[in-house]
C-alpha atoms as a PDB file:
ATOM      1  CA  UNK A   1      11.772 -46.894 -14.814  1.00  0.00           C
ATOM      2  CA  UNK A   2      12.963 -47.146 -18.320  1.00  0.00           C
ATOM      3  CA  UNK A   3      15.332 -49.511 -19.999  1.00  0.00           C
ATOM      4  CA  UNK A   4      18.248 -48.787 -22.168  1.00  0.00           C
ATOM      5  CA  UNK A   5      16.298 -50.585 -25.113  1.00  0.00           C
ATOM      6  CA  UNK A   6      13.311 -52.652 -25.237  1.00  0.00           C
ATOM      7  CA  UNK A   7      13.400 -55.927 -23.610  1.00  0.00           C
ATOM      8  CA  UNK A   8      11.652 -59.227 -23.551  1.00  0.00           C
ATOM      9  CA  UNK A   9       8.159 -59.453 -21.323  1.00  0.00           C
ATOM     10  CA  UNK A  10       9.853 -61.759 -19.180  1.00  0.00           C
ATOM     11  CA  UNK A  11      12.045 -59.034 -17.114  1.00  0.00           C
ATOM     12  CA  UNK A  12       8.492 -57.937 -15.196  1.00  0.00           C
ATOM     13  CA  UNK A  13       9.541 -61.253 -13.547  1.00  0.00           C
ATOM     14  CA  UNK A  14      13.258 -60.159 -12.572  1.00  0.00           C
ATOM     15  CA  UNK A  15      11.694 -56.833 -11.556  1.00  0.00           C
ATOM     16  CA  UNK A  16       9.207 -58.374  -8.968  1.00  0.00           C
ATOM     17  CA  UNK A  17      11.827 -60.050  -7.445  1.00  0.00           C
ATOM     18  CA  UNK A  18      13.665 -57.177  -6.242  1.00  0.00           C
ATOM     19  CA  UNK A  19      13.553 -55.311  -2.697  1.00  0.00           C
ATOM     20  CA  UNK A  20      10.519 -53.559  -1.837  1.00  0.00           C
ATOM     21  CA  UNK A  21       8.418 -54.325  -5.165  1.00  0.00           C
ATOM     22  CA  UNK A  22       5.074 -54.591  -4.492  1.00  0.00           C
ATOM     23  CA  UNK A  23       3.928 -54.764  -8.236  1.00  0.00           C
ATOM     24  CA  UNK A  24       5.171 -54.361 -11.711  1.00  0.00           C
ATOM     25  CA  UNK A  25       2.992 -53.018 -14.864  1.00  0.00           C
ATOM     26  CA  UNK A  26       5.709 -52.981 -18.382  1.00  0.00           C
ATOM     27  CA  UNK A  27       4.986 -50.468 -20.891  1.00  0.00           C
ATOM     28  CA  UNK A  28       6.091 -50.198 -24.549  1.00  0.00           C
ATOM     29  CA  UNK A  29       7.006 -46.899 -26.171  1.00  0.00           C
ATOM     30  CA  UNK A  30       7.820 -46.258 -29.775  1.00  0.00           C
ATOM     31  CA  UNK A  31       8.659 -43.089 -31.557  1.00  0.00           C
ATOM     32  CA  UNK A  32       5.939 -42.419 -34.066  1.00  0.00           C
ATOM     33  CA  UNK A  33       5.038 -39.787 -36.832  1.00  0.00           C
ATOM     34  CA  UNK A  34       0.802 -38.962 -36.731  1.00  0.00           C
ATOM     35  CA  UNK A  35      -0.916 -37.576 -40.092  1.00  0.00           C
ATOM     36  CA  UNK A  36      -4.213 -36.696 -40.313  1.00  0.00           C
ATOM     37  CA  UNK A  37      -4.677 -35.178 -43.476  1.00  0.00           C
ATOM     38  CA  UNK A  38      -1.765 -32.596 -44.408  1.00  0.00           C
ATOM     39  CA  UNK A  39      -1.365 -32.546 -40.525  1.00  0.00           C
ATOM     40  CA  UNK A  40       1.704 -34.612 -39.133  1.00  0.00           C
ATOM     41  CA  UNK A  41       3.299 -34.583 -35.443  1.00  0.00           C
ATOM     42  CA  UNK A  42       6.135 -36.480 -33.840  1.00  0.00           C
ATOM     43  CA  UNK A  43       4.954 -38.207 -30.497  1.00  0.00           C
ATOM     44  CA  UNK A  44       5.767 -41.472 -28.501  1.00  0.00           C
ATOM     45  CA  UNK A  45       3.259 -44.427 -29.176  1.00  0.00           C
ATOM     46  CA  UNK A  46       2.896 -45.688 -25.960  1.00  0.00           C
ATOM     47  CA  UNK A  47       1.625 -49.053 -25.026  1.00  0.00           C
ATOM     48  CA  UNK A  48      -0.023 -49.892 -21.515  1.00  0.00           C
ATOM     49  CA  UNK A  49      -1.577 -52.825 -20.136  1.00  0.00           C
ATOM     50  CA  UNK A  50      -5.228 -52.396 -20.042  1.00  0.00           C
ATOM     51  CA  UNK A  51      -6.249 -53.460 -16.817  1.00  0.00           C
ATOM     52  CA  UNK A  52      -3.386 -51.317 -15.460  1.00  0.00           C
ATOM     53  CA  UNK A  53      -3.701 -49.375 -12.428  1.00  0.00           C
ATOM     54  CA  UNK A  54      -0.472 -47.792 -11.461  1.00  0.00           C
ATOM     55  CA  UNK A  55      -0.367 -45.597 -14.777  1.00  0.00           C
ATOM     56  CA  UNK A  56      -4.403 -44.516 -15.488  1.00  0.00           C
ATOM     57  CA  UNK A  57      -5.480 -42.349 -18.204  1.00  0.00           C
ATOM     58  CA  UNK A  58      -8.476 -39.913 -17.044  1.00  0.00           C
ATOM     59  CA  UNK A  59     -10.408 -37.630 -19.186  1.00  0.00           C
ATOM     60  CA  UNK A  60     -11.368 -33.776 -18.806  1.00  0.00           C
ATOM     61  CA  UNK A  61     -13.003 -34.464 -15.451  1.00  0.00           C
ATOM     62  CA  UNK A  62     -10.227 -37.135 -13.790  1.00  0.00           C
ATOM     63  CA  UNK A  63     -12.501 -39.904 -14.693  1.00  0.00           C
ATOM     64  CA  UNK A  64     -10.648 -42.971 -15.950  1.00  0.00           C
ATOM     65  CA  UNK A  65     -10.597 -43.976 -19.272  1.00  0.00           C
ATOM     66  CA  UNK A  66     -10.348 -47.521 -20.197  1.00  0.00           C
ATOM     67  CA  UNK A  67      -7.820 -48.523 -23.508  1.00  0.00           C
ATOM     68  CA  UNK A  68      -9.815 -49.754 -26.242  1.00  0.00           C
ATOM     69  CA  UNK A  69      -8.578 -53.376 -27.444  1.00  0.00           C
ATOM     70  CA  UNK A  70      -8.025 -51.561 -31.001  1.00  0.00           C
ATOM     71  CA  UNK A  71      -7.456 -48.297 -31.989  1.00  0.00           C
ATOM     72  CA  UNK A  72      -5.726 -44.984 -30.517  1.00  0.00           C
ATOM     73  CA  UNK A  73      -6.226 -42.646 -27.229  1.00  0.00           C
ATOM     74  CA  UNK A  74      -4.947 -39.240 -28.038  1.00  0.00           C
ATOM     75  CA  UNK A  75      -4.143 -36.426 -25.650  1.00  0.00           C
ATOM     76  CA  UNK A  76      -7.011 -33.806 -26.369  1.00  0.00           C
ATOM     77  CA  UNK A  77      -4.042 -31.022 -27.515  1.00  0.00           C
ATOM     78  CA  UNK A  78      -2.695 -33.200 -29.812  1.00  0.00           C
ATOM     79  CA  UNK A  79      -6.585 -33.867 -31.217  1.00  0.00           C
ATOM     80  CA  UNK A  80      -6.769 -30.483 -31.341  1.00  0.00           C
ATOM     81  CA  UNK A  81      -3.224 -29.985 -33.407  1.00  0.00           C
ATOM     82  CA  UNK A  82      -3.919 -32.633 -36.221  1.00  0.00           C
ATOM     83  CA  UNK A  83      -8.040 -31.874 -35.535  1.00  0.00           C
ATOM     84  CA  UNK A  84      -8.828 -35.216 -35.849  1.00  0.00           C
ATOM     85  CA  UNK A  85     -12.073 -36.544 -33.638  1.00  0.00           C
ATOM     86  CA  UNK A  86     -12.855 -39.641 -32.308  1.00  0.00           C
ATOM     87  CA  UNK A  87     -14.242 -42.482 -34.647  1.00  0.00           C
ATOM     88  CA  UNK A  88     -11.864 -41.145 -37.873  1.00  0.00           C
ATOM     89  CA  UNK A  89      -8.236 -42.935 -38.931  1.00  0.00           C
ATOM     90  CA  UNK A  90      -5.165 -41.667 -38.708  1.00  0.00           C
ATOM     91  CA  UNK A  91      -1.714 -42.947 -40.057  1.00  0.00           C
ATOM     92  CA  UNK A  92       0.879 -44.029 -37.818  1.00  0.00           C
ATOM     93  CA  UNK A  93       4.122 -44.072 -39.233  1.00  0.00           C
ATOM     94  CA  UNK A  94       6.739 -45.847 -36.763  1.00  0.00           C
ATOM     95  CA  UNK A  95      10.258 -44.649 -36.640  1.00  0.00           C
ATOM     96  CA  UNK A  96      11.841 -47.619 -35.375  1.00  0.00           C
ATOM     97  CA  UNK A  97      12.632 -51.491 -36.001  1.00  0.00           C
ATOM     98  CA  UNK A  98      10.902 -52.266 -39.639  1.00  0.00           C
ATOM     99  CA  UNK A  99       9.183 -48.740 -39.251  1.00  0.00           C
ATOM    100  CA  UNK A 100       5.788 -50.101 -40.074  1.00  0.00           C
ATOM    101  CA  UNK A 101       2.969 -48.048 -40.832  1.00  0.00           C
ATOM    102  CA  UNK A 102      -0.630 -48.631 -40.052  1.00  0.00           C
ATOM    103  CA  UNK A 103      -4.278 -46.920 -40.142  1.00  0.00           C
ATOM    104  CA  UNK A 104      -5.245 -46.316 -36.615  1.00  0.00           C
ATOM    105  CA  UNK A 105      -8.723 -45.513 -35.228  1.00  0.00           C
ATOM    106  CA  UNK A 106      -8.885 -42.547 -32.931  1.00  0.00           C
ATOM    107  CA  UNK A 107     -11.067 -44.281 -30.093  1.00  0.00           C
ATOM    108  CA  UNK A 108     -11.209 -41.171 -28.286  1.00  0.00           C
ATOM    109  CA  UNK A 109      -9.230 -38.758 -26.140  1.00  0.00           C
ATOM    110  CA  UNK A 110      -7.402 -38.001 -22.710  1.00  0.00           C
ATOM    111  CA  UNK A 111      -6.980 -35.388 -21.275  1.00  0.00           C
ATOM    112  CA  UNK A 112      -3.226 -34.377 -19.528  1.00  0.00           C
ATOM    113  CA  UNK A 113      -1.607 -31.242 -18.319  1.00  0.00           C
ATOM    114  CA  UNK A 114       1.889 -32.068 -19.743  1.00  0.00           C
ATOM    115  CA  UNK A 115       3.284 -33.059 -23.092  1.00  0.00           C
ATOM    116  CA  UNK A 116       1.538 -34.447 -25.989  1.00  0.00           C
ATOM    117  CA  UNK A 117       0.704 -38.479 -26.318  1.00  0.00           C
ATOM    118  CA  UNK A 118      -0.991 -41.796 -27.911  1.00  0.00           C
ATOM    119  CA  UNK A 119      -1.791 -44.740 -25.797  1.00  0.00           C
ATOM    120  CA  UNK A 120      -2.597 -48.299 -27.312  1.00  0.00           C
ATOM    121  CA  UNK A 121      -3.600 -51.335 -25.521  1.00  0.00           C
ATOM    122  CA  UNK A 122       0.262 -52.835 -24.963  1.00  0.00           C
ATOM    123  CA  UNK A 123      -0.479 -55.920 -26.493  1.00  0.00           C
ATOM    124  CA  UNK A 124      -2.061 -54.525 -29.741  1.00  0.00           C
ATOM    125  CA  UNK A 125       0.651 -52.232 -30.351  1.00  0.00           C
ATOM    126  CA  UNK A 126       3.306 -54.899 -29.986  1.00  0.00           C
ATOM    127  CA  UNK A 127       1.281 -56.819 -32.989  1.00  0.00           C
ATOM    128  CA  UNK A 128       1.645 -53.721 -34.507  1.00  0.00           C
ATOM    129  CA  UNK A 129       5.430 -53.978 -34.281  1.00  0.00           C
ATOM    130  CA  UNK A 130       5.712 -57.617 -34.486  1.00  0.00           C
ATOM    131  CA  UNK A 131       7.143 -58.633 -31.169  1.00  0.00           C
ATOM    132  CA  UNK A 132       6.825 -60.873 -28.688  1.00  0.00           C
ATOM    133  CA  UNK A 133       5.530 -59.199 -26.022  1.00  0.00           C
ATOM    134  CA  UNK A 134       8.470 -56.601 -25.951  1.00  0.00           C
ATOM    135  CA  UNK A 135       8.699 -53.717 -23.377  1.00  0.00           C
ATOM    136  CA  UNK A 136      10.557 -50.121 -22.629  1.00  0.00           C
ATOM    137  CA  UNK A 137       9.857 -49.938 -18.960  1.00  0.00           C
ATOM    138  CA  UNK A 138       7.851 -50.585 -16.087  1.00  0.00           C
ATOM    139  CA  UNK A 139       5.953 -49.053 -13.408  1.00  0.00           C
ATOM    140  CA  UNK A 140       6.830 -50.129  -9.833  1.00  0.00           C
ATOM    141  CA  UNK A 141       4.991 -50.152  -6.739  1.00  0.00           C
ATOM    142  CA  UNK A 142       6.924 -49.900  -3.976  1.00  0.00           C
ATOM    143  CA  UNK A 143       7.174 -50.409  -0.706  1.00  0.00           C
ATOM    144  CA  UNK A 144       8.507 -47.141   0.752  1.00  0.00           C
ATOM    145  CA  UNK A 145      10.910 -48.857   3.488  1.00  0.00           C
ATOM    146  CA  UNK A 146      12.554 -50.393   0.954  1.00  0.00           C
ATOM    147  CA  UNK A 147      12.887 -47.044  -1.733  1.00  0.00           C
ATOM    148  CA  UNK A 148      16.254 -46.909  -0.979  1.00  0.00           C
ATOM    149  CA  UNK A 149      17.010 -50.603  -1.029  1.00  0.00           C
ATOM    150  CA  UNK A 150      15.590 -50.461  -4.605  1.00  0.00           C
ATOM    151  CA  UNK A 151      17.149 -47.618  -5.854  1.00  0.00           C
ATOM    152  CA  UNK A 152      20.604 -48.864  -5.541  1.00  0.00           C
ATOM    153  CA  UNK A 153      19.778 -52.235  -7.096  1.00  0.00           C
ATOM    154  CA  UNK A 154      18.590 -50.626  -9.767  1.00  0.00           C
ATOM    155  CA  UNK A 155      21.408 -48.260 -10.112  1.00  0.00           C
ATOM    156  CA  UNK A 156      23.805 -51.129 -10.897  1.00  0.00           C
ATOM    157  CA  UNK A 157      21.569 -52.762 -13.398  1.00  0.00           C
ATOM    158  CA  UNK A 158      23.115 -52.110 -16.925  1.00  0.00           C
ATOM    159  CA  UNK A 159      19.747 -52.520 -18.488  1.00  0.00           C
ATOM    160  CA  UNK A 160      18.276 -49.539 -16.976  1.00  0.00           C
ATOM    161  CA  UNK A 161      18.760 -46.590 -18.371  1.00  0.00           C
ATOM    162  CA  UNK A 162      16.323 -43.719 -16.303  1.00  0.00           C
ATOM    163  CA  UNK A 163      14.694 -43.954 -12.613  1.00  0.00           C
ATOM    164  CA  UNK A 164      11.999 -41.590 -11.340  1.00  0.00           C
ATOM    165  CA  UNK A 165      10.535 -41.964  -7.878  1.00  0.00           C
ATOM    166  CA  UNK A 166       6.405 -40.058  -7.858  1.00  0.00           C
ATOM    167  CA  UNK A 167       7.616 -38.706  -4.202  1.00  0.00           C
ATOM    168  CA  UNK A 168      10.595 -37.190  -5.174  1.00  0.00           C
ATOM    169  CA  UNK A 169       9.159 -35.385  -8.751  1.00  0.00           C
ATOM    170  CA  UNK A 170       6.355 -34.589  -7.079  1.00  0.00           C
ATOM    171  CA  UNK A 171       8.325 -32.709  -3.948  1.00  0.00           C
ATOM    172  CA  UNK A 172      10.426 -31.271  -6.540  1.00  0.00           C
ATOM    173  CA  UNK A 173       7.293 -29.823  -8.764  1.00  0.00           C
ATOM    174  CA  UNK A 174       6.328 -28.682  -5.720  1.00  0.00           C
ATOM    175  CA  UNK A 175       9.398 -26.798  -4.194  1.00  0.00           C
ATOM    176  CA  UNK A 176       9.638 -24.826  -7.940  1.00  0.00           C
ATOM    177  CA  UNK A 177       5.884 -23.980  -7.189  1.00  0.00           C
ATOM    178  CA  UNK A 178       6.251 -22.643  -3.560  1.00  0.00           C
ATOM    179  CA  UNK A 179       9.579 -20.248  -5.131  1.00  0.00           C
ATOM    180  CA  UNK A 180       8.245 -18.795  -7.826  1.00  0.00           C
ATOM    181  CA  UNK A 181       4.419 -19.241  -7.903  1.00  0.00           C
ATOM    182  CA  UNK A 182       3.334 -18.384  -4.977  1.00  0.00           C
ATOM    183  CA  UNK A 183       5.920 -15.144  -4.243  1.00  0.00           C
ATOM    184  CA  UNK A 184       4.630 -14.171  -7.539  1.00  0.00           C
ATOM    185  CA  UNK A 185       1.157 -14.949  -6.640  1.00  0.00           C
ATOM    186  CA  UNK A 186       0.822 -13.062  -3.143  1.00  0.00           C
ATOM    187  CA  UNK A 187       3.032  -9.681  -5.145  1.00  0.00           C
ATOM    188  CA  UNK A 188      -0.212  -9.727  -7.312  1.00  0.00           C
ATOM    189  CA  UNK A 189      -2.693 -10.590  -4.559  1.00  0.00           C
ATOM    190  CA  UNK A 190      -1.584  -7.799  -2.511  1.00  0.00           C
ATOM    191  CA  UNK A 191      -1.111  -5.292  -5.763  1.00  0.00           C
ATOM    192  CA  UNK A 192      -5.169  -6.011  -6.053  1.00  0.00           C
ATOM    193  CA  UNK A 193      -6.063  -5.161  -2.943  1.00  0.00           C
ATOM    194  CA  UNK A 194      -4.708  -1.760  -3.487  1.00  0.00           C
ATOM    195  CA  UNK A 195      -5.846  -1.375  -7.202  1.00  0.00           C
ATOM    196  CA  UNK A 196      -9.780  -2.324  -5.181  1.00  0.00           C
ATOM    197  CA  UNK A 197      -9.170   0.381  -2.318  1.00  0.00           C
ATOM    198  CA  UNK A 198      -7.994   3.382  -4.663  1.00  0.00           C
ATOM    199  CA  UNK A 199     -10.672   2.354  -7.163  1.00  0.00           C
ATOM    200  CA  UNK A 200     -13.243   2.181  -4.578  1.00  0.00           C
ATOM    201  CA  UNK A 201     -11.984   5.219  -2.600  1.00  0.00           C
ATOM    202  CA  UNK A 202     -11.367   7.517  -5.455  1.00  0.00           C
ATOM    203  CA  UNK A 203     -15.353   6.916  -6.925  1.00  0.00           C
ATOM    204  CA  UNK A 204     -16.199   8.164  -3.144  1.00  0.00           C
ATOM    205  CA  UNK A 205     -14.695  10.856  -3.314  1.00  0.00           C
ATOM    206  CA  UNK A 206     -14.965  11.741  -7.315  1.00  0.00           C
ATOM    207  CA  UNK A 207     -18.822  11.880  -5.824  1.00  0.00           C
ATOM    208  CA  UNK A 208     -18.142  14.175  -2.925  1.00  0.00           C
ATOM    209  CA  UNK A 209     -16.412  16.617  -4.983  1.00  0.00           C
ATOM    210  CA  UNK A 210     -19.092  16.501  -7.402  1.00  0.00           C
ATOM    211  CA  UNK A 211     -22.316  16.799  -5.063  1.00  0.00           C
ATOM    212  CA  UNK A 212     -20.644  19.161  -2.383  1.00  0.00           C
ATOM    213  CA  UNK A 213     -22.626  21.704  -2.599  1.00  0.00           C
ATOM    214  CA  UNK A 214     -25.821  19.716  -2.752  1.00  0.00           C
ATOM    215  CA  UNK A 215     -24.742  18.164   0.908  1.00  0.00           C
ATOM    216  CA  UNK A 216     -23.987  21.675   2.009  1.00  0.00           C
ATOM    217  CA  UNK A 217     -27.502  22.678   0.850  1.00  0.00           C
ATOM    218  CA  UNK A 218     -29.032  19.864   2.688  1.00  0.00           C
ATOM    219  CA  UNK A 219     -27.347  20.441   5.847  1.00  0.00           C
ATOM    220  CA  UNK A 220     -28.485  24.490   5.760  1.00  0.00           C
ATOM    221  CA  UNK A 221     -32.255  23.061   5.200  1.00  0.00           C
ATOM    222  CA  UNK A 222     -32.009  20.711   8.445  1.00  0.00           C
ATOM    223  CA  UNK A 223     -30.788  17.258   7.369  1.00  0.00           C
ATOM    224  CA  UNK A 224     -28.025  15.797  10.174  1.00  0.00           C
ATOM    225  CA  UNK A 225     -24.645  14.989   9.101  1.00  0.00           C
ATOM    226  CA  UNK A 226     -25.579  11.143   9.768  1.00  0.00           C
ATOM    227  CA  UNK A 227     -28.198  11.991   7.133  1.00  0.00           C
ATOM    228  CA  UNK A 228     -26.222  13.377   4.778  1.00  0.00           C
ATOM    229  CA  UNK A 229     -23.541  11.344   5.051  1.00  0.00           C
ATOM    230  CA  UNK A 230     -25.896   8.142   4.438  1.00  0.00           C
ATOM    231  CA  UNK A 231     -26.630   9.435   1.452  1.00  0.00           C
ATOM    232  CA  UNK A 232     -23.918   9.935  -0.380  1.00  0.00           C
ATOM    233  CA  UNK A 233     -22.467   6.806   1.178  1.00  0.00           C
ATOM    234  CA  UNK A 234     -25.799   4.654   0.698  1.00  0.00           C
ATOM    235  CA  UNK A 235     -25.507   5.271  -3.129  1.00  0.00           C
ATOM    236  CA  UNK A 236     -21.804   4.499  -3.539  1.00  0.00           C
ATOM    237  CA  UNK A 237     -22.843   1.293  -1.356  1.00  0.00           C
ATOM    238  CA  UNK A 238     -25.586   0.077  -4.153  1.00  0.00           C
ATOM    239  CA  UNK A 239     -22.887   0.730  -6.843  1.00  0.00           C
ATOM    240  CA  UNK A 240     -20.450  -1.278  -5.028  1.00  0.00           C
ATOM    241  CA  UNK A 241     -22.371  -3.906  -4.865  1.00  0.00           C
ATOM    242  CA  UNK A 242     -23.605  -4.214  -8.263  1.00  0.00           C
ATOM    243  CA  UNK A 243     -20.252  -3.728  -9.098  1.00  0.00           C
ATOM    244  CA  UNK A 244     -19.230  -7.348  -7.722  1.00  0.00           C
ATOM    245  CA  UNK A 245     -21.173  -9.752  -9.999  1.00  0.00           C
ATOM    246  CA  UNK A 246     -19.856  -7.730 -12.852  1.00  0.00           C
ATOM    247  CA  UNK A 247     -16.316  -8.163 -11.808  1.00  0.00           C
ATOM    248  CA  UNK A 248     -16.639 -11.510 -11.143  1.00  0.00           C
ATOM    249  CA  UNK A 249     -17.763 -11.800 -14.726  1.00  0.00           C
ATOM    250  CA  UNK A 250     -15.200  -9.823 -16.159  1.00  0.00           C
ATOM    251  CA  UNK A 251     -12.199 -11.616 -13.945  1.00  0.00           C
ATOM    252  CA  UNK A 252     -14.030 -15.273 -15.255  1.00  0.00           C
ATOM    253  CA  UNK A 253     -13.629 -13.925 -18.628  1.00  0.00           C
ATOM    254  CA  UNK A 254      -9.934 -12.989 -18.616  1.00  0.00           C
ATOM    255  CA  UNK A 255      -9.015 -15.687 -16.456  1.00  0.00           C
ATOM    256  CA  UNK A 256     -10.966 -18.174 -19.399  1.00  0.00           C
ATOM    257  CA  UNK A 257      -8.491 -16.035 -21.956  1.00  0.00           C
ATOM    258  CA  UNK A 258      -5.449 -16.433 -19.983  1.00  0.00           C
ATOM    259  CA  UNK A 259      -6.145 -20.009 -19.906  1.00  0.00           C
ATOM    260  CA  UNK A 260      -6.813 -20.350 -23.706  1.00  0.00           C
ATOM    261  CA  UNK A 261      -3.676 -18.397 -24.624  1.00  0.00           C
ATOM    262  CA  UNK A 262      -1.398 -20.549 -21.829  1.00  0.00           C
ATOM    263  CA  UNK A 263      -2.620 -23.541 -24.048  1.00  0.00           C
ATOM    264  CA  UNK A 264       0.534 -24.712 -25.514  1.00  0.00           C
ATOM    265  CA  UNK A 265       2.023 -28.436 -26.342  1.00  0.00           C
ATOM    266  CA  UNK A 266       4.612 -28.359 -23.258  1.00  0.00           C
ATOM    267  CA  UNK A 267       1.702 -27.648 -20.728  1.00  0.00           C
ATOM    268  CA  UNK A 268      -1.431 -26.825 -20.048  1.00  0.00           C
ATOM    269  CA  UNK A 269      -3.331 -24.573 -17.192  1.00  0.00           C
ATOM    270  CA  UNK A 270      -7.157 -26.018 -16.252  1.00  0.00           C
ATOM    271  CA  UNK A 271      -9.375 -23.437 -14.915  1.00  0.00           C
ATOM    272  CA  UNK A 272     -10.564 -24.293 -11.409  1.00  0.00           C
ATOM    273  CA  UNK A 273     -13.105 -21.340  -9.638  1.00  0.00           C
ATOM    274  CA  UNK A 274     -12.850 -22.082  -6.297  1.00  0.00           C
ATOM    275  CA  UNK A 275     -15.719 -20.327  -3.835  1.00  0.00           C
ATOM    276  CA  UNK A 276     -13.105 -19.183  -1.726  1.00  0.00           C
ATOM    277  CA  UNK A 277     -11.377 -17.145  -4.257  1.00  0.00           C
ATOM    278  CA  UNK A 278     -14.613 -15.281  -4.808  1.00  0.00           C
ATOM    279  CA  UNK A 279     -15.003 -14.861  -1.020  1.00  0.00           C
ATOM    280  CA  UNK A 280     -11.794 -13.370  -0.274  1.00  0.00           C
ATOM    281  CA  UNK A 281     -12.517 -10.420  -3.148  1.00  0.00           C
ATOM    282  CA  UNK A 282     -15.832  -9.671  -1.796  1.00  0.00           C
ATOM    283  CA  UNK A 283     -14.440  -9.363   1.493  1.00  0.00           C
ATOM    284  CA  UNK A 284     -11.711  -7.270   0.011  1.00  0.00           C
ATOM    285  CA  UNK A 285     -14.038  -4.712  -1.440  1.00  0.00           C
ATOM    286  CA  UNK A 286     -16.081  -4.778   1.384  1.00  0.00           C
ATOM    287  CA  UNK A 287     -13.101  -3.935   3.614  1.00  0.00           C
ATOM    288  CA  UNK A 288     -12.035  -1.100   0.720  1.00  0.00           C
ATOM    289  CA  UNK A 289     -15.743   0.313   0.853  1.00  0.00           C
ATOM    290  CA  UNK A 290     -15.875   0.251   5.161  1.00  0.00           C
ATOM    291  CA  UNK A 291     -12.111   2.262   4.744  1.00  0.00           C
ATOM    292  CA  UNK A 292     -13.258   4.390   2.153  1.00  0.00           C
ATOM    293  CA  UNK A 293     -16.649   5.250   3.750  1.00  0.00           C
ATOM    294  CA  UNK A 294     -14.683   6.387   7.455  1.00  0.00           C
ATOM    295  CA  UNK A 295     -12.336   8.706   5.061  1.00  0.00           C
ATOM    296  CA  UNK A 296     -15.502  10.456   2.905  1.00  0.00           C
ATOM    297  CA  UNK A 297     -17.581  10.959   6.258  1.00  0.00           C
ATOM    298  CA  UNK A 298     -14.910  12.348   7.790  1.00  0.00           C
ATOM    299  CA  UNK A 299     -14.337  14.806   5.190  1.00  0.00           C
ATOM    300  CA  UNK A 300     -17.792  15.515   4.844  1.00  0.00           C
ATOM    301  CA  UNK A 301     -18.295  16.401   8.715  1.00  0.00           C
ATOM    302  CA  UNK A 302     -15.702  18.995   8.115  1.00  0.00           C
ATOM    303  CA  UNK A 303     -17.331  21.144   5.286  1.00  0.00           C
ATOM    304  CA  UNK A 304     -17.491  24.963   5.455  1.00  0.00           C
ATOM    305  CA  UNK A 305     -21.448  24.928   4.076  1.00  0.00           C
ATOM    306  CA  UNK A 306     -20.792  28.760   3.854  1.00  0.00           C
ATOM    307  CA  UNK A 307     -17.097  28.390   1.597  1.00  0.00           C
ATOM    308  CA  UNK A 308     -19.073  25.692  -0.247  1.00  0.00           C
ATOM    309  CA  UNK A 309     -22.345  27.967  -1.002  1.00  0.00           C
ATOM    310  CA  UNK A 310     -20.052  30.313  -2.007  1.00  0.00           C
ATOM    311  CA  UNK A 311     -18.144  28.574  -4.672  1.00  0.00           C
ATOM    312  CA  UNK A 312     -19.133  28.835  -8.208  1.00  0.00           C
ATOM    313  CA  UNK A 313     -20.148  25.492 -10.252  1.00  0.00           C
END
């Protein structure tokens, strides 16, 4: 929930007294300019309390990070855009009330898949503006019976000026995701598949064509069709599968690069390898080899070993 402008600390107290509140944690935002050398971005300075637990800050691997009682948390891109590092000072130049401007420590970073930010302890960035405990918003916890109790109270409060419930972001994030992520992703899925069997297929028989007339030869000097057929199939079997880890190298490698280049301010993509993704392409190429390995020993039990003997290299 945000207000229309900041107001006194003492709202949190109006706030907990409405339908279905649970608990109330105020937060102070302030448009800010960073510079770090010739480097300068626009961001919100945004103050939370630091024993807060409804709004946590987490690093690279979702562990939380505590706000230092002095000093800065920046969003890793944005450490990465003015290439500052933790432990060096960077001015803050406030765009609103006196505009102040201070030298900030970069205590370290967070890391968060959306948007750009800076996070102070709440109470040391309202000494940095010079108010009284002063806030832009709150987060609620709520008692979900009562969601719709509390939404309408705060609908007719003048002072508020945005509401956002998790549940309903979060099931609309979700419904974008399930109608144009995942058509998209099971177009490319299946796409794959194919690409594997006509790759895997076509090296088959790229090696029957070539070695026909050795086969034929074997099968005039005694060997059974079994025979033959196990060895031309037996090879293309030990390619296959050193084929796999290399592949799964390859696809780590673009899939890294992908990421890298998806890397923007608005959002950012984390790579996550999952076992199962690896599974389900192994048994896809498996699958493509079995196919592939009916069709070639089919074609080989029907050569003419007499046309074949005949034909010219």
């Amino acid at each position: 929930m945000i207000f229309t402008e900041p107001r006194s600390a003492g709202i949190r107290h109006e706030l907990a007294r409405l339908p279905g509140v649970l608990g109330v944690e105020p937060f102070r935002s302030v448009p800010a300019r960073l510079r770090f050398e010739h480097r300068t971005k626009r961001i919100d300075l945004t103050g939370l309390p630091s024993d807060g637990e409804l709004r946590r800050l987490v690093d690279e691997k979702l562990r939380p990070v505590r706000l230092p009682a002095s000093g800065v948390l920046l969003t890793r891109k944005l450490g990465e855009l003015l290439h500052v590092k933790p432990g060096e000072l960077i001015t803050a130049s406030v765009l609103e009330g006196t505009r102040p401007v201070h030298a900030l420590m970069v205590a370290g970073s967070v890391d968060e898949p959306v948007g750009i930010g800076a996070y102070m302890d709440l109470h040391a960035l309202n000494r940095l503006m010079r108010e009284e405990g002063s806030i832009s918003g709150a987060y609620l916890e709520v008692d979900a019976h009562d969601a719709t109790a509390l939404y309408l109270a705060l609908k007719h409060l003048p002072a508020v000026g945005a509401i956002a419930f998790r549940d309903a972001v979060l099931r609309s994030f979700n419904q974008i995701l399930d109608r144009s992520m995942r058509t998209v992703s099971i177009i490319e899925v299946l796409f794959a598949c194919v690409i594997a069997f006509g790759v895997v297929y076509n090296s088959a028989r790229i090696a029957l064509s070539e070695r026909g007339n050795e086969l034929a030869s074997l099968r005039v000097l005694g060997f059974t069709r079994r025979e033959v057929t196990w060895l031309l199939l037996g090879e293309q079997a030990l390619l296959t599968v050193l084929a796999i880890p290399v592949g799964f190298a390859l696809g780590i490698w673009t899939a890294w690069l992908l990421v890298r280049r998806l890397s923007t301010e608005l959002y950012r993509i984390p790579l996550v390898l999952h076992s199962a993704t690896f599974s389900f392409s192994v048994l896809i190429i498996l699958i493509a080899a079995l196919l592939s390995g009916m069709l070639v020993a089919r074609r080989i039990d029907q050569l003419d070993l007499v046309a074949v003997l005949k034909s010219r290299e």
